[in-house]
N, C-alpha and C. Protein backbone atom coordinates (compact mmCIF):
# COMPACT_ATOMS: atom_id res chain seq x y z
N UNK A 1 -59.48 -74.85 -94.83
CA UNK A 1 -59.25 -74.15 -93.59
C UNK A 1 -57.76 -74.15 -93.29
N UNK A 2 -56.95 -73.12 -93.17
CA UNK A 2 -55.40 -72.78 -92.40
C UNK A 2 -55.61 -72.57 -90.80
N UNK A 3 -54.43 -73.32 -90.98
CA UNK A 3 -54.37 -73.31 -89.31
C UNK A 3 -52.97 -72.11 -89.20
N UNK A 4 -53.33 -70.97 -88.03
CA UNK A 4 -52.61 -70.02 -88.21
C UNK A 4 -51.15 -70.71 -87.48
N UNK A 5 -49.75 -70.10 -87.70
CA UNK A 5 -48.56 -70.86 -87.08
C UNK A 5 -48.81 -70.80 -85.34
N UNK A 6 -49.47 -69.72 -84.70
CA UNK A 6 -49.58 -69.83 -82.81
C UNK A 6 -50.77 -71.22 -82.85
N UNK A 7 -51.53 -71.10 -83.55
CA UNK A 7 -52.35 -72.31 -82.96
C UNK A 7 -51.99 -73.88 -83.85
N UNK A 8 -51.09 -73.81 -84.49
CA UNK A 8 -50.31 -74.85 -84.86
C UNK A 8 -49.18 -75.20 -83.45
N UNK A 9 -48.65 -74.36 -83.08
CA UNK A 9 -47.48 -74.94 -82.20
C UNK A 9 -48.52 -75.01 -80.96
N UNK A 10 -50.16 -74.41 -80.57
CA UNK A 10 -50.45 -74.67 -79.05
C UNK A 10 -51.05 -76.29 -79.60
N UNK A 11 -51.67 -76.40 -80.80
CA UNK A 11 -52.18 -77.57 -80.66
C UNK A 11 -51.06 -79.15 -81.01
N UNK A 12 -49.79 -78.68 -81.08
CA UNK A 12 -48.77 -79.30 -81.17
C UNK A 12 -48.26 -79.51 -79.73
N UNK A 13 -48.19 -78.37 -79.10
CA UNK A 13 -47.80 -78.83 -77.17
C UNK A 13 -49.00 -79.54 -76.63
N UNK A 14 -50.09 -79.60 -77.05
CA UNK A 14 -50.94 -79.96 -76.19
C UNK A 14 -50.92 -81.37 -76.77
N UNK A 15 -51.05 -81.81 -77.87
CA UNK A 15 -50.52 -83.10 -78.32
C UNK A 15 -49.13 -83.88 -77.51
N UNK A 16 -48.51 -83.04 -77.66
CA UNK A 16 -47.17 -83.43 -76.44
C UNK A 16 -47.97 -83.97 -75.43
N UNK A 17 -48.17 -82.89 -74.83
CA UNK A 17 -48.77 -83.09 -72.74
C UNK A 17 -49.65 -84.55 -72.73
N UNK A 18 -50.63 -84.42 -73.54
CA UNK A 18 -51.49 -85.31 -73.48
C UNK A 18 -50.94 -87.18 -73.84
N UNK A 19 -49.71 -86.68 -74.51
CA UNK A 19 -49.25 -88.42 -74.88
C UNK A 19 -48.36 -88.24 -73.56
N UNK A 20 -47.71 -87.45 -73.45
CA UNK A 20 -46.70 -87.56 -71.73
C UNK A 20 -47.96 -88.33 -70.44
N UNK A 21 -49.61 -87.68 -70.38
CA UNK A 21 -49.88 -88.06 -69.61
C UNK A 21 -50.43 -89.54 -70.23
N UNK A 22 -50.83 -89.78 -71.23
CA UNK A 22 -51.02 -91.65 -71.44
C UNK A 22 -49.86 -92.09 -71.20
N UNK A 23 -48.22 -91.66 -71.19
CA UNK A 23 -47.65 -92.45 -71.54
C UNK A 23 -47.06 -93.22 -70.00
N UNK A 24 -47.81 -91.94 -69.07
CA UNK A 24 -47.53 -92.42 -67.78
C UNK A 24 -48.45 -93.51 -66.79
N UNK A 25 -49.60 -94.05 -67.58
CA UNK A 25 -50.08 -95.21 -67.29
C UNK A 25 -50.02 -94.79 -65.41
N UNK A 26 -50.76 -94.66 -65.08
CA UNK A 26 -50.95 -94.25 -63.58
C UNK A 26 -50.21 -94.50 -62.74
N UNK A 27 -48.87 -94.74 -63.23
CA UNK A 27 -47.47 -94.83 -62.42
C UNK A 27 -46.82 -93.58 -61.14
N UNK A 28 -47.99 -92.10 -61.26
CA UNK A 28 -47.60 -91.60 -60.55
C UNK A 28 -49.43 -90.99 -59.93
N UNK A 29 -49.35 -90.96 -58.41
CA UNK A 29 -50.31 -90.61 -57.87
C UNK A 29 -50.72 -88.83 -57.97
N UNK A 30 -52.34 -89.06 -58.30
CA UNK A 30 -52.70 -88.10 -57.97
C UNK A 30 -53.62 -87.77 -58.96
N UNK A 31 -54.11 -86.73 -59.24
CA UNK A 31 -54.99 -86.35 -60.70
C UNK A 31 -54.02 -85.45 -61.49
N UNK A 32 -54.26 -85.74 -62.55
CA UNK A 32 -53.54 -84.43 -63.68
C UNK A 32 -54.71 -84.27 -65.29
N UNK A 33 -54.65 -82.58 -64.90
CA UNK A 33 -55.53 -81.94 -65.80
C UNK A 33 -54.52 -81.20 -67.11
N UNK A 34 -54.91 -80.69 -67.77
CA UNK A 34 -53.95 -80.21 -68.90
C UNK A 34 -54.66 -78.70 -69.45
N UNK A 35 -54.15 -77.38 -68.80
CA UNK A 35 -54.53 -76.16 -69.28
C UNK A 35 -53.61 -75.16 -70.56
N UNK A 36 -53.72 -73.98 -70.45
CA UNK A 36 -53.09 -73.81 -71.80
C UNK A 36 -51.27 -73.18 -71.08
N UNK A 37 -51.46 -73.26 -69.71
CA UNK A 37 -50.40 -72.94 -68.89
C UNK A 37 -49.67 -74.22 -68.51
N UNK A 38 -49.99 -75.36 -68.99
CA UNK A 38 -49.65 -77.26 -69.07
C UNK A 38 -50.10 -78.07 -68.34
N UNK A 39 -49.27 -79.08 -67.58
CA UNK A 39 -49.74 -79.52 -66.60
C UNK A 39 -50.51 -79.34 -65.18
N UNK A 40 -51.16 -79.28 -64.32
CA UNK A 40 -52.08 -78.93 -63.51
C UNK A 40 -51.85 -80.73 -62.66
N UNK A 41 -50.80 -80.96 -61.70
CA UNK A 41 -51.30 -82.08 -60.73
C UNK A 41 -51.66 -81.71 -59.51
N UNK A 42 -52.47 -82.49 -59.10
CA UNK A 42 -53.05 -82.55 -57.75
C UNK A 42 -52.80 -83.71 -56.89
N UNK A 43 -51.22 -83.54 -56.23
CA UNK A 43 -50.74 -85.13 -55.72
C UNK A 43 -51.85 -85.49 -54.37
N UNK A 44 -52.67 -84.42 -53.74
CA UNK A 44 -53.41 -84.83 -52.61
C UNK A 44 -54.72 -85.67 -53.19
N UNK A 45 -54.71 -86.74 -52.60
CA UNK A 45 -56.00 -87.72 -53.05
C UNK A 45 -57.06 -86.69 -51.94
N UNK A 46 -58.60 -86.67 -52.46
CA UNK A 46 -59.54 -86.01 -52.09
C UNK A 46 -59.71 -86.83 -50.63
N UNK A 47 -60.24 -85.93 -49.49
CA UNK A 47 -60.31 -86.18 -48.48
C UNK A 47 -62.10 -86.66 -47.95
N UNK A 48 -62.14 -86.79 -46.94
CA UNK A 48 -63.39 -87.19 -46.70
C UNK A 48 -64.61 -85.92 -46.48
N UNK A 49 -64.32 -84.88 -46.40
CA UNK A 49 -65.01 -83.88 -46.54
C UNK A 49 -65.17 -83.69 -48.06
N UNK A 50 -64.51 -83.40 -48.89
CA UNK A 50 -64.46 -83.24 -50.40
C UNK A 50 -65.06 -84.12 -50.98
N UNK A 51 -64.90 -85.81 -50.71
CA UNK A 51 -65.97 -86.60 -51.52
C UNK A 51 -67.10 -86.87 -50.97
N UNK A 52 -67.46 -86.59 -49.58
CA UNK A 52 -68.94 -86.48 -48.81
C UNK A 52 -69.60 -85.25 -49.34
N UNK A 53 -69.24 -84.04 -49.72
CA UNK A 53 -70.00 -83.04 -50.25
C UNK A 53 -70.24 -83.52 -51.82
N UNK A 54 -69.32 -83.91 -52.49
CA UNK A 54 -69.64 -84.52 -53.65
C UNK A 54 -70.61 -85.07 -54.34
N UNK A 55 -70.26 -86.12 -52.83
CA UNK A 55 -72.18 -87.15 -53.41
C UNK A 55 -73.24 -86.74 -52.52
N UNK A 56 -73.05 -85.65 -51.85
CA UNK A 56 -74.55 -85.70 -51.11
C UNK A 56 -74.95 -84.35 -52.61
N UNK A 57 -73.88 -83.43 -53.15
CA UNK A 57 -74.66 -82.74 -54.17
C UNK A 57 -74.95 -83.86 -55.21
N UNK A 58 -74.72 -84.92 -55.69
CA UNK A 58 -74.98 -86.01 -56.99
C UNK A 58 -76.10 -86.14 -56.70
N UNK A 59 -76.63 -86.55 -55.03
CA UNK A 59 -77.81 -87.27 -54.64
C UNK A 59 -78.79 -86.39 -54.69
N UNK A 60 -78.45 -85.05 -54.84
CA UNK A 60 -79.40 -84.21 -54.32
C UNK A 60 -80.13 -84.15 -55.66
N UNK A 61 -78.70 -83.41 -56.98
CA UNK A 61 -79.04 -83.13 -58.33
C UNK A 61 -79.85 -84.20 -58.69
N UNK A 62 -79.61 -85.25 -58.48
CA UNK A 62 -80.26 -86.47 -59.04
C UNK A 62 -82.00 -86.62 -59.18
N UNK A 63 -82.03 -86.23 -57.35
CA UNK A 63 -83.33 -86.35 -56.94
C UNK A 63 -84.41 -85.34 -58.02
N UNK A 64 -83.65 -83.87 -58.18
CA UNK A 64 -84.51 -82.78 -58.82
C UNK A 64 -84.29 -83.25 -60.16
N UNK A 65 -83.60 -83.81 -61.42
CA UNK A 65 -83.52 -83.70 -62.31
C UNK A 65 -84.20 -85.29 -63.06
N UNK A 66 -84.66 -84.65 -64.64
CA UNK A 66 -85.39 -86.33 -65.23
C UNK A 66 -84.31 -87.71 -65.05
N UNK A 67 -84.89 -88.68 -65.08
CA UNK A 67 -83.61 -89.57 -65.21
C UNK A 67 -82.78 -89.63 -66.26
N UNK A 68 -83.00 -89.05 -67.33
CA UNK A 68 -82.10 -89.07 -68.19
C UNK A 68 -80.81 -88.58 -68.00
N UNK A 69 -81.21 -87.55 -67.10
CA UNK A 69 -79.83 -86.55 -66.68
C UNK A 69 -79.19 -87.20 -65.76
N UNK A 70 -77.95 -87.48 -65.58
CA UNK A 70 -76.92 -87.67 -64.77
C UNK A 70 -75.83 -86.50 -63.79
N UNK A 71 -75.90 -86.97 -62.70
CA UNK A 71 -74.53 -85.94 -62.03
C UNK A 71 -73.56 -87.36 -61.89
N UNK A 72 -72.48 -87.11 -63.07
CA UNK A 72 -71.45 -88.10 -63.23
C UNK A 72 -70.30 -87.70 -62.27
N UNK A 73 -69.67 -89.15 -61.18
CA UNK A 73 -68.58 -88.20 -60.69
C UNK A 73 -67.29 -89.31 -60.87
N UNK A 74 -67.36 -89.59 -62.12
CA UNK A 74 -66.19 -90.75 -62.47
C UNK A 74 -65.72 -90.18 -63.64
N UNK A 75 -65.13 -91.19 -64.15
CA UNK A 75 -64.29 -90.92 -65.56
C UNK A 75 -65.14 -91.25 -66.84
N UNK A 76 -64.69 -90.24 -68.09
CA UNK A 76 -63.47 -90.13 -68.59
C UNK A 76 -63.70 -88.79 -68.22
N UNK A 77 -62.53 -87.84 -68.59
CA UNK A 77 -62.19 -86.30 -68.67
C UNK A 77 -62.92 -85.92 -69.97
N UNK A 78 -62.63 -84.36 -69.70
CA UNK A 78 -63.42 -83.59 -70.24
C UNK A 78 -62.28 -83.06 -71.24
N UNK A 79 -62.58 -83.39 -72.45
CA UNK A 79 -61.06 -82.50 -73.90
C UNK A 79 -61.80 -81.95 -74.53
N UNK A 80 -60.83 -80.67 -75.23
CA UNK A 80 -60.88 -79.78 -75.57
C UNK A 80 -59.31 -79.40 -76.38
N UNK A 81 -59.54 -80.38 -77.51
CA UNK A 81 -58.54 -80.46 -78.36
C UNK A 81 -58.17 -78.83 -78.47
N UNK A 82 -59.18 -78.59 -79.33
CA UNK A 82 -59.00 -77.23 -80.28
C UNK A 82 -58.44 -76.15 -78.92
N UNK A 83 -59.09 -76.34 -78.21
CA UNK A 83 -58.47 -75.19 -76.97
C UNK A 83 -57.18 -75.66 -75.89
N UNK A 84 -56.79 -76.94 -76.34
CA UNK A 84 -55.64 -77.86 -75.32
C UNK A 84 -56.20 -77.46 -73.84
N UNK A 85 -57.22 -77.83 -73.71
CA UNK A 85 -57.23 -78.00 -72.42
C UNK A 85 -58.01 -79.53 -71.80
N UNK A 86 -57.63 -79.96 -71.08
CA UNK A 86 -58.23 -81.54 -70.31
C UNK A 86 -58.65 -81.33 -69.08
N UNK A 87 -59.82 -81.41 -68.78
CA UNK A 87 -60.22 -81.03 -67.05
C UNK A 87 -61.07 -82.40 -67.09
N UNK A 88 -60.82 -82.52 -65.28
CA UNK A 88 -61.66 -83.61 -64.66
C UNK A 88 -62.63 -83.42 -63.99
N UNK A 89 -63.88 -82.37 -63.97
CA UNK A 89 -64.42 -82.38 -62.81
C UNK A 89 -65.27 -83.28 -62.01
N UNK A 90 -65.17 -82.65 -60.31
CA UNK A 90 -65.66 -83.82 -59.73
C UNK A 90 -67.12 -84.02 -59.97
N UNK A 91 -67.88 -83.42 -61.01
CA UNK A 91 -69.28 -83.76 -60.82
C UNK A 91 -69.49 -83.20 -62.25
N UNK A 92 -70.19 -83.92 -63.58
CA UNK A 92 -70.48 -83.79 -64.37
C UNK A 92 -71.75 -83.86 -64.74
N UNK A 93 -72.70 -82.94 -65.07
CA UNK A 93 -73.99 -83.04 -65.23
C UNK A 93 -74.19 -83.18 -66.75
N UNK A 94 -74.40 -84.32 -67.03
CA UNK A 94 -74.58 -84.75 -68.36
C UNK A 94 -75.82 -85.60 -68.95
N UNK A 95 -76.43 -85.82 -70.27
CA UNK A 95 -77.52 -86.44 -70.42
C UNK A 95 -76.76 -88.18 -70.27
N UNK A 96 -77.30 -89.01 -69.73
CA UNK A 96 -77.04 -90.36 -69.75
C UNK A 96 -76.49 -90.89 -71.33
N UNK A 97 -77.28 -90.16 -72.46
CA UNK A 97 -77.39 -91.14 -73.74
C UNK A 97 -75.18 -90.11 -74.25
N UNK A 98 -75.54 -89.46 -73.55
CA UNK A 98 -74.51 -88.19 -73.97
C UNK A 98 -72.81 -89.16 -73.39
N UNK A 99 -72.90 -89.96 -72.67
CA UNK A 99 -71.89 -91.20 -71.96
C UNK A 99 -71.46 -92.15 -73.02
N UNK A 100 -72.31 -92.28 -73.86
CA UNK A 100 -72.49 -93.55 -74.75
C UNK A 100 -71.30 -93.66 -75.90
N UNK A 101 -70.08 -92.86 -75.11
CA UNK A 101 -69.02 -92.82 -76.47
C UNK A 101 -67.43 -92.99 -75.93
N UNK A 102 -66.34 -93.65 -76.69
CA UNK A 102 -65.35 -94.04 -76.28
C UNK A 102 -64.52 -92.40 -75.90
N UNK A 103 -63.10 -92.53 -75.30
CA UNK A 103 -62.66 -91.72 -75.22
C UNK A 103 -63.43 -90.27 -74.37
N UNK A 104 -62.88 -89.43 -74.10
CA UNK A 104 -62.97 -87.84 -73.18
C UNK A 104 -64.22 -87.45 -73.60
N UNK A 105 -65.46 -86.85 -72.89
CA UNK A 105 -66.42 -86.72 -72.93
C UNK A 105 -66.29 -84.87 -73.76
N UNK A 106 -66.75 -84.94 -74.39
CA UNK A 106 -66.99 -83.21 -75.12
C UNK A 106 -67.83 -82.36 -74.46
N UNK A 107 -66.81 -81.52 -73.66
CA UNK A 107 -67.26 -80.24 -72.72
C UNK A 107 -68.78 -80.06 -73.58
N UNK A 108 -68.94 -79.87 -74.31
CA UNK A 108 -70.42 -78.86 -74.99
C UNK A 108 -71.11 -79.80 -74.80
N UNK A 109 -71.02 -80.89 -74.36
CA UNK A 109 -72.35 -82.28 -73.93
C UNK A 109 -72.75 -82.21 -72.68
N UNK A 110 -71.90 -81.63 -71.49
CA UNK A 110 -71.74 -81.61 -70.69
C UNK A 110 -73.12 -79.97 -70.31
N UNK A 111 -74.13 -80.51 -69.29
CA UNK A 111 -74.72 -79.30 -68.67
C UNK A 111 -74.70 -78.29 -67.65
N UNK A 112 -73.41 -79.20 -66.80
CA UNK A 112 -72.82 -78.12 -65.75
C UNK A 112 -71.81 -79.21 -65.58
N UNK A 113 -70.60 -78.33 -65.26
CA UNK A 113 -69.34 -78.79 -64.55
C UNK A 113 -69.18 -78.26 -63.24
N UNK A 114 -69.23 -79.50 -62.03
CA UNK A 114 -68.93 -79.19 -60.62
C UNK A 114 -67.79 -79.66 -60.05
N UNK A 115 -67.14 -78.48 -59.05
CA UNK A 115 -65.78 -78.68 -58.60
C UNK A 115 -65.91 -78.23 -57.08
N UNK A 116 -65.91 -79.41 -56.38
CA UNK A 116 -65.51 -79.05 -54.87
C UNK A 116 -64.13 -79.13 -54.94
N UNK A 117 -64.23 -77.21 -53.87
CA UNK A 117 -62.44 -77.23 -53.90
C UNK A 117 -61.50 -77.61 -53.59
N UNK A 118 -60.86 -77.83 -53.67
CA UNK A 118 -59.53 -78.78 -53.05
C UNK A 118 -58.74 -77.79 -51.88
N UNK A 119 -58.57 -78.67 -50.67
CA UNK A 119 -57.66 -77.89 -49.91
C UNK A 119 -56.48 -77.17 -50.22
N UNK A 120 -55.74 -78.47 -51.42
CA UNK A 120 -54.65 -78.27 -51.29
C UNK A 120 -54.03 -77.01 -52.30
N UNK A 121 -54.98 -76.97 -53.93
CA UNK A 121 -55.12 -76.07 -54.88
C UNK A 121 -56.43 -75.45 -55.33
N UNK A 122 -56.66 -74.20 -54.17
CA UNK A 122 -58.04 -73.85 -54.43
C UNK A 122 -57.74 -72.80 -55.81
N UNK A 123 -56.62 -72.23 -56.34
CA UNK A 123 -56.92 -71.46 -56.88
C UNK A 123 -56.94 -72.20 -58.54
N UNK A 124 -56.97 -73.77 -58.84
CA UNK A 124 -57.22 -74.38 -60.00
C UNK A 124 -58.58 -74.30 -59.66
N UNK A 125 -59.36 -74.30 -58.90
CA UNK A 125 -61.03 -74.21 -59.00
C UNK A 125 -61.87 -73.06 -59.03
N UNK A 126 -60.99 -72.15 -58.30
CA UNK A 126 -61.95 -70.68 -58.42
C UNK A 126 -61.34 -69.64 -59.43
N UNK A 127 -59.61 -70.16 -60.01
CA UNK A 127 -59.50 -69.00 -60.80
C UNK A 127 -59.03 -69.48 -62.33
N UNK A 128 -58.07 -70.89 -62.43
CA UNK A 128 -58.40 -71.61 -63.83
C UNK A 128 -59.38 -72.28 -64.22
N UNK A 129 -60.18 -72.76 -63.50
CA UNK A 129 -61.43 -73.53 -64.06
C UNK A 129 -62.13 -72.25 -64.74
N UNK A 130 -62.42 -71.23 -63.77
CA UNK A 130 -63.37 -70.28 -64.63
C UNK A 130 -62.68 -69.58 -65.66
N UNK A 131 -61.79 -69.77 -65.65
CA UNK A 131 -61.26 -68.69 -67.20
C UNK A 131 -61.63 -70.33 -68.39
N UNK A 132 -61.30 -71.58 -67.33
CA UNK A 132 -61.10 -72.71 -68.74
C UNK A 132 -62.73 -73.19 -69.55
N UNK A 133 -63.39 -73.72 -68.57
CA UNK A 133 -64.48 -73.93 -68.63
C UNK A 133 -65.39 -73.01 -69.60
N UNK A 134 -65.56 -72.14 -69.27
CA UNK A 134 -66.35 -71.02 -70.53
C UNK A 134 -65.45 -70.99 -71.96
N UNK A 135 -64.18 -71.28 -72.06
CA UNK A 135 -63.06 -71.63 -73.42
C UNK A 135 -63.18 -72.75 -73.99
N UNK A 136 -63.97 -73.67 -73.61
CA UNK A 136 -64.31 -75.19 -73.60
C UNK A 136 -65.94 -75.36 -73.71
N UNK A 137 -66.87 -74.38 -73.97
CA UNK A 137 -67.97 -74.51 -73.94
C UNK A 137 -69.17 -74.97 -72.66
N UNK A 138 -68.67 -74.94 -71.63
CA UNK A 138 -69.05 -75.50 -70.77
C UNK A 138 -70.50 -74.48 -70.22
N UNK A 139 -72.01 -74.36 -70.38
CA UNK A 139 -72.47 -73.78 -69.88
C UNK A 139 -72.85 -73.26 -68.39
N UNK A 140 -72.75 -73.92 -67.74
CA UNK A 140 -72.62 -73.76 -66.55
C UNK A 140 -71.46 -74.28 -65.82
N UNK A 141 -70.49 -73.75 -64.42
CA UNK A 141 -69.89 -73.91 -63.55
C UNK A 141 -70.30 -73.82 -62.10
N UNK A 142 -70.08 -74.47 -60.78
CA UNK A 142 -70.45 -74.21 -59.99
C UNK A 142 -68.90 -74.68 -59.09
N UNK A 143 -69.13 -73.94 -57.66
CA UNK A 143 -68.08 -73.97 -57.06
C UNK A 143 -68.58 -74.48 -55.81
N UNK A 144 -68.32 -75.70 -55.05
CA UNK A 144 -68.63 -75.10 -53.69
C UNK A 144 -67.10 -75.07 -53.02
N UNK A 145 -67.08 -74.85 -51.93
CA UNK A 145 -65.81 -75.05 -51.33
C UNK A 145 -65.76 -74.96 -49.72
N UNK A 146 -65.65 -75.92 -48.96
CA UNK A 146 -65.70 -76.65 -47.81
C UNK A 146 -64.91 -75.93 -47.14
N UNK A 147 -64.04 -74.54 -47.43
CA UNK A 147 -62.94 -73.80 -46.65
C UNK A 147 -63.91 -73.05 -46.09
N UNK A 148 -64.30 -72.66 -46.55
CA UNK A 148 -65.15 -71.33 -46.05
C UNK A 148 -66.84 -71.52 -46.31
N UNK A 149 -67.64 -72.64 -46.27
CA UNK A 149 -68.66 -72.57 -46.59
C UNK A 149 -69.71 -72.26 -47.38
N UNK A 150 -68.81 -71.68 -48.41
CA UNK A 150 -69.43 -70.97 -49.86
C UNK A 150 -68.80 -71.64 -51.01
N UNK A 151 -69.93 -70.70 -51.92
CA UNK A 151 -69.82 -71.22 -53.51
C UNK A 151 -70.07 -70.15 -54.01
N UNK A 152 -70.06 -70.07 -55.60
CA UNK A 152 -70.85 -69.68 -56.51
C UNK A 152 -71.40 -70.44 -57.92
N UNK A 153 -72.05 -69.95 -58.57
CA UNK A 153 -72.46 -70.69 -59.55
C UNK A 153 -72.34 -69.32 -60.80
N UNK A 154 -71.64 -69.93 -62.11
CA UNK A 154 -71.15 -69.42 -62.91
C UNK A 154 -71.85 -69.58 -64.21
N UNK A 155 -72.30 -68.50 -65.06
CA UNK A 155 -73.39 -68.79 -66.55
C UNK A 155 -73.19 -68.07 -67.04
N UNK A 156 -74.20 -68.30 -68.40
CA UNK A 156 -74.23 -67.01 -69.21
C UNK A 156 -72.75 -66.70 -70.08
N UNK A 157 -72.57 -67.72 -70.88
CA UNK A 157 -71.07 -67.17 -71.92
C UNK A 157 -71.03 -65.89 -72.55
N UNK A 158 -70.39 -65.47 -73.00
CA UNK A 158 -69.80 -64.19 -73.93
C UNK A 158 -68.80 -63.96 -74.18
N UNK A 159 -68.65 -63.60 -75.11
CA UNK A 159 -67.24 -63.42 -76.00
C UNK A 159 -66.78 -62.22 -75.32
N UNK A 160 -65.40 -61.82 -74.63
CA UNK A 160 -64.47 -61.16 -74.35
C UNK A 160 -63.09 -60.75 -75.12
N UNK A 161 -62.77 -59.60 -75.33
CA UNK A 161 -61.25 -59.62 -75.80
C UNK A 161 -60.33 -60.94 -76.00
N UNK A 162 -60.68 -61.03 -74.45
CA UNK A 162 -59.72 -62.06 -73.90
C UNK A 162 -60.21 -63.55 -74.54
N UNK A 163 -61.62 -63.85 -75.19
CA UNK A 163 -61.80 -65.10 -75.36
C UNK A 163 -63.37 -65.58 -74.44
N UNK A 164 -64.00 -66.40 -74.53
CA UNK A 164 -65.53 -66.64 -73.83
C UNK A 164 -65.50 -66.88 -72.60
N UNK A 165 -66.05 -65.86 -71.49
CA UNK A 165 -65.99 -66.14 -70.02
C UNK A 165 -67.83 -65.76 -69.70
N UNK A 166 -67.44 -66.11 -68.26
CA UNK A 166 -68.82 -66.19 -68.08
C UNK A 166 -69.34 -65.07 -67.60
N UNK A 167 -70.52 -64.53 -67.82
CA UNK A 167 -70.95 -63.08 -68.12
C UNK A 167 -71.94 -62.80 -66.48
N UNK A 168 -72.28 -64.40 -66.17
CA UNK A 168 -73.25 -64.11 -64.42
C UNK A 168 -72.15 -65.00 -63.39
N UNK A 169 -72.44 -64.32 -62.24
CA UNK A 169 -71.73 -65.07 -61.01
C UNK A 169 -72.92 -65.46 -59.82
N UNK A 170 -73.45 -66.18 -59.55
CA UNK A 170 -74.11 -65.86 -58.38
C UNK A 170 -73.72 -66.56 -57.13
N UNK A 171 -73.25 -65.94 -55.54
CA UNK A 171 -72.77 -66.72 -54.57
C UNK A 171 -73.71 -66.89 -54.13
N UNK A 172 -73.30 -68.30 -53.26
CA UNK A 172 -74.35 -68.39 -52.07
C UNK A 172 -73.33 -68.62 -50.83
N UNK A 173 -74.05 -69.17 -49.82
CA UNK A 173 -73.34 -69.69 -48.72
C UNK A 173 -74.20 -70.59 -47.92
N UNK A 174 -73.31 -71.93 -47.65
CA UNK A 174 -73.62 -72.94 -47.19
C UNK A 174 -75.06 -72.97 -46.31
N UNK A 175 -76.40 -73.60 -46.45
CA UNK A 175 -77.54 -73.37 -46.21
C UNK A 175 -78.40 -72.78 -46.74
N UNK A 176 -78.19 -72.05 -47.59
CA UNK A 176 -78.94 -71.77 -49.01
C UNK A 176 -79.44 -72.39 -50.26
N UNK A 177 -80.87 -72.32 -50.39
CA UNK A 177 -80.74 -73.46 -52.17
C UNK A 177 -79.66 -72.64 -52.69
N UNK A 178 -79.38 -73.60 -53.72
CA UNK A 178 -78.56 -73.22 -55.18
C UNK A 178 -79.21 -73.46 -56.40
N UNK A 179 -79.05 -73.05 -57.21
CA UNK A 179 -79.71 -73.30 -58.37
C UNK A 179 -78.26 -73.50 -59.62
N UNK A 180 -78.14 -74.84 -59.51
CA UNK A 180 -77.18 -75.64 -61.18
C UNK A 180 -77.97 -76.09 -62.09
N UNK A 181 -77.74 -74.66 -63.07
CA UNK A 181 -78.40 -75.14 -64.15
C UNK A 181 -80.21 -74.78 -64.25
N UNK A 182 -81.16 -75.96 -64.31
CA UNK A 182 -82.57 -75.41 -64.04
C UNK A 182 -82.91 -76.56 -63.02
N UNK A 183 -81.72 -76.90 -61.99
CA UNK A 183 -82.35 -77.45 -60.78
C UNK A 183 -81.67 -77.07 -59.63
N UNK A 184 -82.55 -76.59 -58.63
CA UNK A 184 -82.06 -76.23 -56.83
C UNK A 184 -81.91 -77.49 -56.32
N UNK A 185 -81.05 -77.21 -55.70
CA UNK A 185 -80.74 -77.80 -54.23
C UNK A 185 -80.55 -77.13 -53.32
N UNK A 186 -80.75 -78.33 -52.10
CA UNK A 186 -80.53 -78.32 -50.91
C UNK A 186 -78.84 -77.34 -50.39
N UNK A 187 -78.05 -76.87 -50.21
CA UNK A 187 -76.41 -77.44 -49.41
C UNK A 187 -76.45 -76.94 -48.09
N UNK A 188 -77.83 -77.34 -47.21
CA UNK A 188 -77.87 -77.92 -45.57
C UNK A 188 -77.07 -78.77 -45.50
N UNK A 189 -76.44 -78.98 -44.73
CA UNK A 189 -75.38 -80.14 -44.27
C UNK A 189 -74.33 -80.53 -44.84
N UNK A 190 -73.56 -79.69 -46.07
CA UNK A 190 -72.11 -80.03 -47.02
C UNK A 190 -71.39 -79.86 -45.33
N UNK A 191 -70.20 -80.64 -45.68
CA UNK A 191 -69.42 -80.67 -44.40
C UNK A 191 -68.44 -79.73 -45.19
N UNK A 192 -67.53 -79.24 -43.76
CA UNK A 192 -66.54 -78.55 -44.07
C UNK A 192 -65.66 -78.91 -43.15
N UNK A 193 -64.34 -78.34 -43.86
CA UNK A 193 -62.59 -78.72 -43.80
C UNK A 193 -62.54 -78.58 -42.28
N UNK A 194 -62.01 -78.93 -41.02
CA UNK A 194 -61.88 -78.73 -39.94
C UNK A 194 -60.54 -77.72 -40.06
């Protein structure tokens, strides 16, 4: 197999980014993700609306799905060598046995990736996650976002010009089931941003 010279030098920067962020040993606050546009920080630590919607969706997914399945909302990140990209999302729907390995969890293990939006950078959740996430194998995406009381939920891959995006969108708005993946929930009562 040849590796062509553009995806020799992206998988050479992304090798960069990724030892820059080990090499910073959590010396600087905040989260940092790694897209094919580079670094991605988020110096605002999540607020109390953002991690209360969080786990009341974990608790909810939890309740509808076998126990095997997990809504993970800790570490490690999500890599994607071949595509240089590193995302964290706040809610990982993954099989339990699918955890059982050192190092960044492999997007394609992963059964939905959830991202409550951030006040501070909504447009890393509603407009790079969805171009990244479907480039990374990720079958499902979901959005909610505490600004405005809505979401959508994102499926269905396909190959584009541009590379694999997601081919369904469906919104809802706050008080509506949702359906992530092949389980509904509740989002009666997600709080929102004052």
């Amino acid at each position: 197999m040849s590796i062509a010279p553009g995806e020799q030098r992206q998988t050479h920067q992304y090798q960069v980014l990724r030892e820059f962020l080990g090499s910073m040993d959590d010396t600087l606050p905040g989260k940092f993700e790694i897209t094919r546009e580079g670094i991605v920080h988020d110096m605002m630590a999540p607020t109390g609306p953002h991690e209360l919607t969080a786990l009341r969706i974990r608790k909810r997914l939890e309740k509808a799905m076998p126990e095997e399945i997990v809504a993970h909302t800790g570490t490690p990140d999500v890599e994607s060598p071949a595509e240089g990209i590193l995302r964290h999302p706040d809610l990982m729907v993954i099989a339990e046995a699918d955890m059982e390995i050192e190092g960044a969890f492999d997007p394609r293990a992963l059964l939905a990736a959830i991202e409550v939006v951030s006040r501070s950078n909504p447009d890393n959740d509603w407009v790079s996650k969805v171009r990244d996430y479907p480039l990374m194998g990720v079958p499902v995406y979901a959005v909610f976002d505490p600004r405005t009381g809505t979401g959508a939920v994102f499926s269905d891959i396909h190959r584009t010009p541009d590379g694999p995006r997601y081919a369904t969108r469906k919104d809802f708005v706050y008080g509506e089931p949702v359906t992530v993946g092949d389980w509904t929930i509740s989002t009666d009562d997600l709080p929102r941003y004052a």
